[in-house]
N, C-alpha and C. Protein backbone atom coordinates (compact mmCIF):
# COMPACT_ATOMS: atom_id res chain seq x y z
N UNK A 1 0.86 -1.18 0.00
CA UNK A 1 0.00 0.00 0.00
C UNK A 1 0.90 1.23 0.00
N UNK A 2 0.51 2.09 -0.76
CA UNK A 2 1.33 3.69 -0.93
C UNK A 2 0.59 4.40 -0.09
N UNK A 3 1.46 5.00 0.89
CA UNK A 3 0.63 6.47 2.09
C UNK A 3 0.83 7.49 1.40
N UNK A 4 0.22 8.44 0.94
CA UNK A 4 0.08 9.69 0.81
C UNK A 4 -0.15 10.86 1.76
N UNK A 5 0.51 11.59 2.56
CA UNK A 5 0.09 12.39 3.77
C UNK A 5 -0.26 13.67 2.96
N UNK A 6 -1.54 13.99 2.80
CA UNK A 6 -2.08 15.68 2.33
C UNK A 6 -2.25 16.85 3.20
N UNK A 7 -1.16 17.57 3.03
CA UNK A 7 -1.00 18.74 3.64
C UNK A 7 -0.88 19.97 2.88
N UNK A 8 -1.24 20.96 3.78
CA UNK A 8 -1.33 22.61 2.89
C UNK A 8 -2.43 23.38 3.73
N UNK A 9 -2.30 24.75 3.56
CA UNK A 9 -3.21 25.44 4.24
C UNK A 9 -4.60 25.15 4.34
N UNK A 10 -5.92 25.86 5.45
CA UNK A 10 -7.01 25.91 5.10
C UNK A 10 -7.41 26.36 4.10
N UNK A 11 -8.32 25.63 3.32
CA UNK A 11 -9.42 25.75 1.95
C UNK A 11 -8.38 25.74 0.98
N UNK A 12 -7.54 24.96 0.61
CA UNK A 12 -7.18 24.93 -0.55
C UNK A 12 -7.40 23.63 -1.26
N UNK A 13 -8.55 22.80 -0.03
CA UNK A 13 -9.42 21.64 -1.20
C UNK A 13 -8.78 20.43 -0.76
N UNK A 14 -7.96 20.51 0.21
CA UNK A 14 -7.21 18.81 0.51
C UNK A 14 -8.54 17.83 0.40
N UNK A 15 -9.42 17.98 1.28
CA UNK A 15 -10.41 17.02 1.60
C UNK A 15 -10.96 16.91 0.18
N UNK A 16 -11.58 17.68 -0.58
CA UNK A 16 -12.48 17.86 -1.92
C UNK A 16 -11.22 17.09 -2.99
N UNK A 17 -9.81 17.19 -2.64
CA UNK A 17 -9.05 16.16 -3.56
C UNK A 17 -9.16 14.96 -3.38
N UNK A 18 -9.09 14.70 -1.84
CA UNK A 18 -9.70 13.35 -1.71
C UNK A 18 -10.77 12.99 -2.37
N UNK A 19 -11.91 13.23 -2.14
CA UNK A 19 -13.07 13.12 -2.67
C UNK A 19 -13.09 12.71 -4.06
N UNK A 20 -12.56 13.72 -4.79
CA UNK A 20 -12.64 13.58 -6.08
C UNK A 20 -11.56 12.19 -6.86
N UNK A 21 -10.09 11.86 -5.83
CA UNK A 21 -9.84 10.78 -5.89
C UNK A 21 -10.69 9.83 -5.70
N UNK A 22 -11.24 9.64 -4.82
CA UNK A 22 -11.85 7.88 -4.28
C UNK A 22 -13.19 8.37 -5.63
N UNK A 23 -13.69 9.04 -6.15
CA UNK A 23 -14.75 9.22 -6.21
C UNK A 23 -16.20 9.05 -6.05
N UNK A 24 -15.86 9.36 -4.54
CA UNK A 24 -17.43 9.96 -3.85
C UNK A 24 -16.92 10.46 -2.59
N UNK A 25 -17.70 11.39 -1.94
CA UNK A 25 -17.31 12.24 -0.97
C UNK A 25 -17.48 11.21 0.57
N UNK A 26 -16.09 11.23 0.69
CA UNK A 26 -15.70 10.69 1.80
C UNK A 26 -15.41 11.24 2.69
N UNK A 27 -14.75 12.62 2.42
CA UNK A 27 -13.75 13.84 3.50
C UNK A 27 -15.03 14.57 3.49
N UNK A 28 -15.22 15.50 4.59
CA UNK A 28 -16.54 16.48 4.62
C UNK A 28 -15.87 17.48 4.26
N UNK A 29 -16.32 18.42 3.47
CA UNK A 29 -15.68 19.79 2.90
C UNK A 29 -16.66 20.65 3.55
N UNK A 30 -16.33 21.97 3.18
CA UNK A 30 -16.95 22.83 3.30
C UNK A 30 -16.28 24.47 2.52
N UNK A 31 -17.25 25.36 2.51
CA UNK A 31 -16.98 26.63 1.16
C UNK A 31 -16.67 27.80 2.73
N UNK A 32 -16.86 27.34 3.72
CA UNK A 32 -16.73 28.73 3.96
C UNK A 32 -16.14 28.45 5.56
N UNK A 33 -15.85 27.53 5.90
CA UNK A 33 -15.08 27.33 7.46
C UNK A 33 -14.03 25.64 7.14
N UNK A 34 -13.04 25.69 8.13
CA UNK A 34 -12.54 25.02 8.03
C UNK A 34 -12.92 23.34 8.96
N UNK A 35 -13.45 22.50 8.32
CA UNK A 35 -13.63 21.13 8.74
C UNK A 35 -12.67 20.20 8.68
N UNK A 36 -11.95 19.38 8.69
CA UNK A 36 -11.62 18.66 8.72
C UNK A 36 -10.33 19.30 10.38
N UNK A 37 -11.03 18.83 11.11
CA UNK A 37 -10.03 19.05 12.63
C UNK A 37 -9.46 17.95 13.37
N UNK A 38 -8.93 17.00 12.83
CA UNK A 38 -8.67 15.22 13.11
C UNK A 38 -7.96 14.71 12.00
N UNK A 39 -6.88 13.98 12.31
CA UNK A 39 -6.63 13.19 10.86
C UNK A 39 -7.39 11.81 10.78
N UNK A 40 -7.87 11.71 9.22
CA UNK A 40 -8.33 10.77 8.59
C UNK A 40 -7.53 10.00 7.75
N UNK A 41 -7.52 8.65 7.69
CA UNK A 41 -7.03 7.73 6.36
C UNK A 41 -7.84 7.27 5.89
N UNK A 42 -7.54 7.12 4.37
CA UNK A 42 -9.18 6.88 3.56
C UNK A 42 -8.52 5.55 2.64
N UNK A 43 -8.45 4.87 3.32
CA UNK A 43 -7.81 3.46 2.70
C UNK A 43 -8.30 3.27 1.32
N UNK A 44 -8.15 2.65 0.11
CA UNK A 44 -8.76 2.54 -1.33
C UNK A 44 -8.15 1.32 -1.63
N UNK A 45 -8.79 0.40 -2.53
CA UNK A 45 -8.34 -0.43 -2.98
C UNK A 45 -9.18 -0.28 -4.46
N UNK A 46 -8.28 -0.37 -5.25
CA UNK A 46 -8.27 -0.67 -7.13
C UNK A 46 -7.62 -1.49 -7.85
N UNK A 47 -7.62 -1.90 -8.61
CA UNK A 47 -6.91 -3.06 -9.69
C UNK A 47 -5.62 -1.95 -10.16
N UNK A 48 -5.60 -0.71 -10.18
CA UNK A 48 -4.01 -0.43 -10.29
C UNK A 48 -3.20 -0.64 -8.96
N UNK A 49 -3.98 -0.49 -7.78
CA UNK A 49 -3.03 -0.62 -6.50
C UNK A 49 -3.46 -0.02 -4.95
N UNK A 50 -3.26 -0.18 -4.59
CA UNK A 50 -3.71 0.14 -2.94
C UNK A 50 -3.08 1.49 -2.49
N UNK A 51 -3.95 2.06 -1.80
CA UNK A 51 -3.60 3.27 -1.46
C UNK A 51 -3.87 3.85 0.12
N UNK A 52 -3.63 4.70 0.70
CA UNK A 52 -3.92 5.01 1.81
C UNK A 52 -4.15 7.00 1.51
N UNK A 53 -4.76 7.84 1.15
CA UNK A 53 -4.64 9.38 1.64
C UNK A 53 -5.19 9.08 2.71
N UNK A 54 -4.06 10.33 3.58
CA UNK A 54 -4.25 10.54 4.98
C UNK A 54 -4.26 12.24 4.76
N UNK A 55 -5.83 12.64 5.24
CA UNK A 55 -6.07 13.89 5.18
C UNK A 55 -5.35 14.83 6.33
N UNK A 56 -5.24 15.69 6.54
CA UNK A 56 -5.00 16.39 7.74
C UNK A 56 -5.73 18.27 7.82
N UNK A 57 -5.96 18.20 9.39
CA UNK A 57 -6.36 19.75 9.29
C UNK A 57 -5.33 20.86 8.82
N UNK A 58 -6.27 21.65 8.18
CA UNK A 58 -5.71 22.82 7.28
C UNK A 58 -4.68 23.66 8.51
N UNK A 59 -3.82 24.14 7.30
CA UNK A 59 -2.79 25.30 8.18
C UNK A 59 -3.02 26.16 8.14
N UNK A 60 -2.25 27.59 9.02
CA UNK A 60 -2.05 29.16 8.47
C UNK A 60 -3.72 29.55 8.74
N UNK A 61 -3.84 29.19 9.74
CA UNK A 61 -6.01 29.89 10.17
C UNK A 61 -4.60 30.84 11.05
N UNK A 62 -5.71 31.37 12.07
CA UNK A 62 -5.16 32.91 12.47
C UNK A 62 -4.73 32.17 13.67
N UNK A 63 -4.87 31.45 14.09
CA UNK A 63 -4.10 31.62 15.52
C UNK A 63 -2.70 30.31 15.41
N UNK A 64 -1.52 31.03 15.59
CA UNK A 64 -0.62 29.99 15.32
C UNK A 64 -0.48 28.75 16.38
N UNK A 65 -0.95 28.56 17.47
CA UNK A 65 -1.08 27.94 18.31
C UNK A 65 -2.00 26.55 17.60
N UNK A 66 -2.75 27.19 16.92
CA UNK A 66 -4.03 25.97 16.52
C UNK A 66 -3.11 25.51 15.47
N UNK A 67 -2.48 25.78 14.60
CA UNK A 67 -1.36 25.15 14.05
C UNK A 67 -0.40 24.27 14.71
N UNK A 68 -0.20 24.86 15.65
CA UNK A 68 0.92 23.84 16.31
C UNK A 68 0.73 22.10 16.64
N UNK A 69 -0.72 22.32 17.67
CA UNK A 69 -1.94 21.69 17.75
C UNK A 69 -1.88 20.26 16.60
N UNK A 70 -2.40 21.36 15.40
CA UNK A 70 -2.75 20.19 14.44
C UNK A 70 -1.84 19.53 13.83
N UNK A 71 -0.23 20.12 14.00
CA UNK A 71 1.30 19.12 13.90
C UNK A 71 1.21 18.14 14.60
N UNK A 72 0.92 18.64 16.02
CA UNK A 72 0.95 17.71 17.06
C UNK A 72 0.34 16.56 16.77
N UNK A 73 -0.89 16.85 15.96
CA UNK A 73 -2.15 15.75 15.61
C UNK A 73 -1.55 14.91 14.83
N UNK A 74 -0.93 15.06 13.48
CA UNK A 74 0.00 14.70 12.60
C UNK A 74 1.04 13.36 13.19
N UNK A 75 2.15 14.23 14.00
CA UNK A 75 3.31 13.79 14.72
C UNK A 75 2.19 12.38 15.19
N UNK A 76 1.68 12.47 16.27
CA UNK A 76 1.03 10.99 17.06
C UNK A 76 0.35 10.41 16.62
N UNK A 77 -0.41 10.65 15.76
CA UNK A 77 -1.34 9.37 15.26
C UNK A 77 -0.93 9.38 12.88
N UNK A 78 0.66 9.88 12.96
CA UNK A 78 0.81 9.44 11.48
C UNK A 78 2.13 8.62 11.49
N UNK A 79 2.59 7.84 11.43
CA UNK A 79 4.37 7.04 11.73
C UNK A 79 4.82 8.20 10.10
N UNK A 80 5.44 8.51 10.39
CA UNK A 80 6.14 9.01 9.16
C UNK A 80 7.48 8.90 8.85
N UNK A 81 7.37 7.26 9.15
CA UNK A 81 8.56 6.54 8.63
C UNK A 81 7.73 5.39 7.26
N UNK A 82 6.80 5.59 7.45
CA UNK A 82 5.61 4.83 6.27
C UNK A 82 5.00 5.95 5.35
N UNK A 83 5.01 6.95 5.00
CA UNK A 83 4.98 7.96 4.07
C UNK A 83 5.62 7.78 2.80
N UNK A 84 5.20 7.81 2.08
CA UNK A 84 5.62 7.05 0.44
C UNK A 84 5.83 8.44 -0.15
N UNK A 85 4.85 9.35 0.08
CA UNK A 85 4.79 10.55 -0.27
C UNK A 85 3.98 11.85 0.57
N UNK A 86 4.75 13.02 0.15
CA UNK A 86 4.04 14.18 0.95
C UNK A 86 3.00 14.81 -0.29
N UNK A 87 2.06 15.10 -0.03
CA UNK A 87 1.46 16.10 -1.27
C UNK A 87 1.05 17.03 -0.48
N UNK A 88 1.58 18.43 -0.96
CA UNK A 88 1.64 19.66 -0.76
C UNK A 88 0.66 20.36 -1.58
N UNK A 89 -0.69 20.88 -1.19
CA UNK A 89 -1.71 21.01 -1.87
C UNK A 89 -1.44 22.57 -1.54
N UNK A 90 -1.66 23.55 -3.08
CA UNK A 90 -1.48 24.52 -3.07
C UNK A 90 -2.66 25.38 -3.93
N UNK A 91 -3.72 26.39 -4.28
CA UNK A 91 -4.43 26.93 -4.96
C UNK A 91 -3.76 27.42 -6.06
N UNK A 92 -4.01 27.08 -7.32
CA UNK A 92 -3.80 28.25 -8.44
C UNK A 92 -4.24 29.29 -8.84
N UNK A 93 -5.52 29.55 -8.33
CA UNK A 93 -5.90 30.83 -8.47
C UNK A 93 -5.84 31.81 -7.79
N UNK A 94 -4.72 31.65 -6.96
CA UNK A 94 -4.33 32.78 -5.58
C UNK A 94 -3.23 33.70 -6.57
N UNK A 95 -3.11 35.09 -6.55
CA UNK A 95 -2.62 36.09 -7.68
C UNK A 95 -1.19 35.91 -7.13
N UNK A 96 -0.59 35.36 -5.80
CA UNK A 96 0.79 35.64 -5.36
C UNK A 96 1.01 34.35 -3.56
N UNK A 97 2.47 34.23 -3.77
CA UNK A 97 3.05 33.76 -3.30
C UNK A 97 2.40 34.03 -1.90
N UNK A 98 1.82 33.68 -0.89
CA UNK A 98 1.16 34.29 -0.01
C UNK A 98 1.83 34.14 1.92
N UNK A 99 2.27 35.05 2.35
CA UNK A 99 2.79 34.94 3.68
C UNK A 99 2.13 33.54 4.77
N UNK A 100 1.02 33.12 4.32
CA UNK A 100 0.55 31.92 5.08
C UNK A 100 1.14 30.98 4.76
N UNK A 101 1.22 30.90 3.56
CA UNK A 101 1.76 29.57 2.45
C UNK A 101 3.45 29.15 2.73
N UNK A 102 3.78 30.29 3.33
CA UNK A 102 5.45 30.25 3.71
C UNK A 102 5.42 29.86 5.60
N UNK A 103 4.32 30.62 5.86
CA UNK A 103 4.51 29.94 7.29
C UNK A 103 4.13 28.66 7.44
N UNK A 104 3.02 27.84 6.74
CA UNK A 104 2.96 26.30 6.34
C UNK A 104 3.88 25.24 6.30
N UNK A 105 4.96 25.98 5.07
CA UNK A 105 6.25 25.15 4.39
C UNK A 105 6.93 25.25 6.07
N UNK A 106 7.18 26.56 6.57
CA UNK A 106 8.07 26.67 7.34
C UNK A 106 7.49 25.36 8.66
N UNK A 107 6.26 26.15 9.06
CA UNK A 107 5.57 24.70 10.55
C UNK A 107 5.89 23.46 10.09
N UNK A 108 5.65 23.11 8.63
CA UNK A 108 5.54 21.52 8.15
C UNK A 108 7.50 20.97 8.46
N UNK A 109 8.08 21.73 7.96
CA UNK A 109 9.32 21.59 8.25
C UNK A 109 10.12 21.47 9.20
N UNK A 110 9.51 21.97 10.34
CA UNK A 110 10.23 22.52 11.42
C UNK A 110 9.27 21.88 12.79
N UNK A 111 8.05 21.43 12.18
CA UNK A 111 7.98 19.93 13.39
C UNK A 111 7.94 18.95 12.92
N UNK A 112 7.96 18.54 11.34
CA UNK A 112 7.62 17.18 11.27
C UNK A 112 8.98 16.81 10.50
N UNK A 113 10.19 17.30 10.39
CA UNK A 113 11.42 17.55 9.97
C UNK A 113 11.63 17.77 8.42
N UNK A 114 12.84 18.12 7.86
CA UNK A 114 13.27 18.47 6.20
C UNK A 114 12.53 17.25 5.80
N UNK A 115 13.07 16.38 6.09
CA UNK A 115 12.82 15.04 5.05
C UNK A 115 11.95 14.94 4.09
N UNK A 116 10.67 15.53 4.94
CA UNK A 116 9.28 15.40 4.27
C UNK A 116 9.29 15.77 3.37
N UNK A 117 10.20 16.49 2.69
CA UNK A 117 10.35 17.29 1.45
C UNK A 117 10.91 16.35 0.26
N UNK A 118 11.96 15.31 0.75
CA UNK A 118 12.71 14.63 0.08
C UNK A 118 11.69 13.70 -1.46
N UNK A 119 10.54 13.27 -0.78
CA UNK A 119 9.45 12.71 -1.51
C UNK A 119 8.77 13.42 -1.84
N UNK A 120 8.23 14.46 -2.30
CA UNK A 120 6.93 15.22 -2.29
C UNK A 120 6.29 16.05 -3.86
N UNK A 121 5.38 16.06 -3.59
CA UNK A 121 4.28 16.45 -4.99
C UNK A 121 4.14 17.73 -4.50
N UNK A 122 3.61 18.37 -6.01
CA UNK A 122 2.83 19.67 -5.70
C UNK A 122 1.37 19.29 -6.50
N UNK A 123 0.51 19.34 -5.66
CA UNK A 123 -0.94 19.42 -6.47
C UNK A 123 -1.62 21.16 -6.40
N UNK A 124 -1.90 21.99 -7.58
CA UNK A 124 -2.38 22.69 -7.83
C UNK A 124 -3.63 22.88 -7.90
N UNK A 125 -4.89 23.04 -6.44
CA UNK A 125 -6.08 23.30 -7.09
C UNK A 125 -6.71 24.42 -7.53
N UNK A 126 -7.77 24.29 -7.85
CA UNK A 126 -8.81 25.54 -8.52
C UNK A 126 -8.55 26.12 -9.94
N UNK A 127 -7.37 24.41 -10.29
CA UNK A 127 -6.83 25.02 -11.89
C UNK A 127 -8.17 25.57 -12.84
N UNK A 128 -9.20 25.07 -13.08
CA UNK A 128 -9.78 25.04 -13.80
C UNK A 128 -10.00 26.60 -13.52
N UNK A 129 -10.16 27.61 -12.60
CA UNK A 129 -9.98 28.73 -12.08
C UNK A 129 -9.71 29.73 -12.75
N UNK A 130 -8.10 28.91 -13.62
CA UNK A 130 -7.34 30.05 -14.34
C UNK A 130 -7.23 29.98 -16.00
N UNK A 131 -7.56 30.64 -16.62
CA UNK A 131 -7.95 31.01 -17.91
C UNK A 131 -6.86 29.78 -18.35
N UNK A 132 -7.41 29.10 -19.39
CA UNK A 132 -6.16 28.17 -20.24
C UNK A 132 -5.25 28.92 -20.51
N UNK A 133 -5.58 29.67 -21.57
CA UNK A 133 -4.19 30.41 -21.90
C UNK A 133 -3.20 31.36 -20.98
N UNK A 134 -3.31 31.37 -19.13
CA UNK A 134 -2.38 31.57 -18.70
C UNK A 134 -1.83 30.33 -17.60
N UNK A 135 -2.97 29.60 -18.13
CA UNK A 135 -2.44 28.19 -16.92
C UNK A 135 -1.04 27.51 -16.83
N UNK A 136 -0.37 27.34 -18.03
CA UNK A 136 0.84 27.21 -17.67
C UNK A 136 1.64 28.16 -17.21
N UNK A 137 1.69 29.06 -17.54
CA UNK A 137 2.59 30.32 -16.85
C UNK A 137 2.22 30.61 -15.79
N UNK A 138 1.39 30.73 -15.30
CA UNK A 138 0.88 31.15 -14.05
C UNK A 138 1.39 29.37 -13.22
N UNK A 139 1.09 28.22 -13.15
CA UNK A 139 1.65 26.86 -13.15
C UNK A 139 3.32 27.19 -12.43
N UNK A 140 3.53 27.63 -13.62
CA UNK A 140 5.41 27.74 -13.88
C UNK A 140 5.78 28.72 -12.47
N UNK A 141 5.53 29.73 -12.61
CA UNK A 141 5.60 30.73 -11.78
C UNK A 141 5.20 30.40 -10.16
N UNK A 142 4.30 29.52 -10.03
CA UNK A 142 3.87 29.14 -8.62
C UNK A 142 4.98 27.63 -8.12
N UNK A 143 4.19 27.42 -9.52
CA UNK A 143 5.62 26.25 -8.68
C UNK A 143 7.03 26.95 -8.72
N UNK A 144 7.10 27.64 -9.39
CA UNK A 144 9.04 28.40 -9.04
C UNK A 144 8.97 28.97 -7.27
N UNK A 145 8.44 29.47 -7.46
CA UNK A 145 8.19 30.13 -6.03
C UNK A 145 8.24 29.42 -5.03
N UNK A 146 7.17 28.20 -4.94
CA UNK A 146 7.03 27.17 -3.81
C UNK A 146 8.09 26.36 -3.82
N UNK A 147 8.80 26.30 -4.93
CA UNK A 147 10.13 25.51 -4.66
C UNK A 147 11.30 25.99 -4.47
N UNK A 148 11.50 27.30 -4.78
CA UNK A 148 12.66 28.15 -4.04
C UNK A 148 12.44 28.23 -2.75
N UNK A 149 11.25 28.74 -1.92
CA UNK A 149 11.12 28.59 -0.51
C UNK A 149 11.32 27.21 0.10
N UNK A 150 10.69 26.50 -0.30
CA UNK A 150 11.03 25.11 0.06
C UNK A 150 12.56 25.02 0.21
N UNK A 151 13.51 25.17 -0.99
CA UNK A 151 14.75 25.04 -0.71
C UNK A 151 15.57 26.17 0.22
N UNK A 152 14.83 26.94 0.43
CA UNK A 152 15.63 28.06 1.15
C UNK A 152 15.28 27.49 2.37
N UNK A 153 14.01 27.12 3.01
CA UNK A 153 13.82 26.80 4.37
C UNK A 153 14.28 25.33 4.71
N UNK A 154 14.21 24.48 3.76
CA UNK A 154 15.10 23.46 4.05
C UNK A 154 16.63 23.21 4.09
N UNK A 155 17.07 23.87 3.37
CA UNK A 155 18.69 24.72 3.96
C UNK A 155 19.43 24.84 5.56
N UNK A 156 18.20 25.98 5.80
CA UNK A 156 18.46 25.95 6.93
C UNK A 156 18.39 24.67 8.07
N UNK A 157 17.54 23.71 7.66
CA UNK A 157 17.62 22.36 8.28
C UNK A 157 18.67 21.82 7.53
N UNK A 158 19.74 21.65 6.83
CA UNK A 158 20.80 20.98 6.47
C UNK A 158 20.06 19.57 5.67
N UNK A 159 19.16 19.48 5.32
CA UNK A 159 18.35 18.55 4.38
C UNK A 159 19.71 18.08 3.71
N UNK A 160 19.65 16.52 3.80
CA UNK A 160 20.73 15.74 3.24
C UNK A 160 19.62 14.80 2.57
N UNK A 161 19.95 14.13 1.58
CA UNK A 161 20.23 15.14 -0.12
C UNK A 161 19.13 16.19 0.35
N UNK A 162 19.91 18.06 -0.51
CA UNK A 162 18.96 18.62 -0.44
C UNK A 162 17.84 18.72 -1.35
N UNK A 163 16.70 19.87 -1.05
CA UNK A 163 15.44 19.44 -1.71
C UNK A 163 15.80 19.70 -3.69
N UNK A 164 15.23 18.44 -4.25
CA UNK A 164 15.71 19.15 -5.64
C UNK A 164 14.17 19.51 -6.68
N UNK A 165 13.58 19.97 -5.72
CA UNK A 165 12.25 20.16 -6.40
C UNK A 165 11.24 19.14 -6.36
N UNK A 166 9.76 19.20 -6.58
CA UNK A 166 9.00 18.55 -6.32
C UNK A 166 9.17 16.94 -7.54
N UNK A 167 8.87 16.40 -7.01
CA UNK A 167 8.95 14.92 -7.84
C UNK A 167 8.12 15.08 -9.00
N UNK A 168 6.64 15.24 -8.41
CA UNK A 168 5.69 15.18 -9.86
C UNK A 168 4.75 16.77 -9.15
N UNK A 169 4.37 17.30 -10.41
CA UNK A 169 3.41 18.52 -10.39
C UNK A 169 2.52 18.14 -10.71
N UNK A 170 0.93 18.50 -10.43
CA UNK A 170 -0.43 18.27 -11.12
C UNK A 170 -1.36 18.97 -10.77
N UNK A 171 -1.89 19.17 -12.09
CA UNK A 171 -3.28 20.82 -11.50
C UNK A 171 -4.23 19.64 -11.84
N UNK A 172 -4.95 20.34 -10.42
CA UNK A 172 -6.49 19.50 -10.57
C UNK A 172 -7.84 20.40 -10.49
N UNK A 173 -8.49 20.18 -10.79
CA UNK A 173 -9.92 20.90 -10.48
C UNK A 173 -11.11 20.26 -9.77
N UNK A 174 -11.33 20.16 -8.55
CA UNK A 174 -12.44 19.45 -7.59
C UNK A 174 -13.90 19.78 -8.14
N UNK A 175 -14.30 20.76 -8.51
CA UNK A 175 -15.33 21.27 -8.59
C UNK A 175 -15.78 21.28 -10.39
N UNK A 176 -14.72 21.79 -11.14
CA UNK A 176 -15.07 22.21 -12.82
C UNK A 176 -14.89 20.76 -13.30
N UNK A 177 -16.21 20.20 -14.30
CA UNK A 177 -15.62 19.06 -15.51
C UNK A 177 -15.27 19.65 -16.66
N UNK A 178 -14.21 19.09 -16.99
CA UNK A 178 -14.07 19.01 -18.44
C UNK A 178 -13.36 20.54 -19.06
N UNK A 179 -12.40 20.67 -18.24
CA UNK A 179 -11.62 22.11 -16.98
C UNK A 179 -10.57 21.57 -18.31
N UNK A 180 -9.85 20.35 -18.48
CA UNK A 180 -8.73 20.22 -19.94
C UNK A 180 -8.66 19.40 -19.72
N UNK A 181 -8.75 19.98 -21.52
CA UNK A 181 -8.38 18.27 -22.75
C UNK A 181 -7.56 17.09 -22.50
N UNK A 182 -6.81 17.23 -21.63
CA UNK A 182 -5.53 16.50 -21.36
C UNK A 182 -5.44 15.92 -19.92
N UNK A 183 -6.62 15.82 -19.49
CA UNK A 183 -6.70 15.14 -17.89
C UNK A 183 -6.82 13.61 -18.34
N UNK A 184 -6.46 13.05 -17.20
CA UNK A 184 -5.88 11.76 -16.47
C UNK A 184 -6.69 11.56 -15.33
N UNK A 185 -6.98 10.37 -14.88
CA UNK A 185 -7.98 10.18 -13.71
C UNK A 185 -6.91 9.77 -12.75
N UNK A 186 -6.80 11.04 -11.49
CA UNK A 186 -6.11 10.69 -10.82
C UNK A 186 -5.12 9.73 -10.29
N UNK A 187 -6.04 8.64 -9.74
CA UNK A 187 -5.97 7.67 -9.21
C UNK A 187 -4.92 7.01 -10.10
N UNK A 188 -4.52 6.89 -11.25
CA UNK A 188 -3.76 6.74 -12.14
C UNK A 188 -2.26 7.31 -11.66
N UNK A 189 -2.11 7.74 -11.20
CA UNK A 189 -0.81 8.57 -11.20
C UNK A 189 -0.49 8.18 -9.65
N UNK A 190 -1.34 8.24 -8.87
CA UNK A 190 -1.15 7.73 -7.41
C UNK A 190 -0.68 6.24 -7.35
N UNK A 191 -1.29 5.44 -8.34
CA UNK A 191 -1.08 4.12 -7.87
C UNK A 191 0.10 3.70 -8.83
N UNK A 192 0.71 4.84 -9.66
CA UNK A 192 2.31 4.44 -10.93
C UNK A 192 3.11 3.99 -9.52
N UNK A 193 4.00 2.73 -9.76
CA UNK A 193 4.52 1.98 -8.66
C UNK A 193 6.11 3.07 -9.09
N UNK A 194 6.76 3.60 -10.46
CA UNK A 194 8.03 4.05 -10.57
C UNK A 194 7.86 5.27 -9.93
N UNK A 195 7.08 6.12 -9.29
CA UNK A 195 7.02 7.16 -8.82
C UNK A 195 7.44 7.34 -7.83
């Protein structure tokens, strides 16, 4: 079985990615407060391969304490010596690099150690959000960003090997069908064993 641990700020759709993986709503979402306050594993089994996402509560809400909290939640009930992969769930339709999004990278780093970085995805939601014709550039540009910080704050942890960028990138859309020509059903890419 492959663990997937999904992390990233509040509302940027972790749970609604789940969802739209297993396909049917398993994680409770919500449009306008943050739910998911507990970690969940949403075990799957398919003829490409077995899976585990393990959801977790959102980061970067206003009080940094409740952050700490939900590391804590993380740390005791996730072994993260069984983590196959981190996915770092990020919005594409946010106009800029955003001061929460850096205190995230920084908490995720700095209690649950560099490493986590060593394996890790970037999933892009709310692609469908951003006009086709600037989705890759706008793409390019976010992931440049999230991966220079990444390497700058993992630095400072002495990350051995350091971080060399995310493994695999993927914009998804929870909510829009038929968002581009060129989609892949998730679950496909989660269960590739060379990844």
């Amino acid at each position: 079985m492959r663990n997937f641990l999904i992390v990233g700020r509040t509302g940027v759709g972790k749970s609604s990615f789940i969802n739209s993986i297993l396909g049917k709503p398993v994680a409770e979402t919500s449009k306008y407060e943050a739910c998911t306050k507990v970690i969940r594993h949403y075990d799957h089994t398919s003829h490409l391969g077995d899976i585990c996402l393990i959801d977790t509560p959102g980061l970067a809400e206003d009080d940094l304490e409740c952050d700490k909290q939900y590391l804590d939640l993380i740390i005791n009930n996730v072994d993260l010596k069984t983590i196959n992969t981190l996915i770092y769930v990020s919005r594409l339709d946010e106009t800029r690099f955003r001061p929460e999004e850096k205190t995230t990278i920084s908490l995720l780093t700095e209690k649950l150690g560099a490493f986590i970085w060593n394996n890790a995805w970037l999933v892009f939601t709310f692609a469908g959000s951003v006009p086709h014709e600037n989705r890759d550039i706008v793409s390019k540009n976010r992931k440049l960003q999230i991966e220079e910080f990444v390497k700058a704050i993992t630095l400072e942890y002495n990350l051995n090997p350091s971080f060399q960028g995310f493994q695999v990138k993927l914009r998804v859309d929870n909510s829009s069908k038929n968002w581009s020509s060129k989609s892949i059903p998730i679950i496909s890419v989660l269960t590739t064993k060379s990844l």
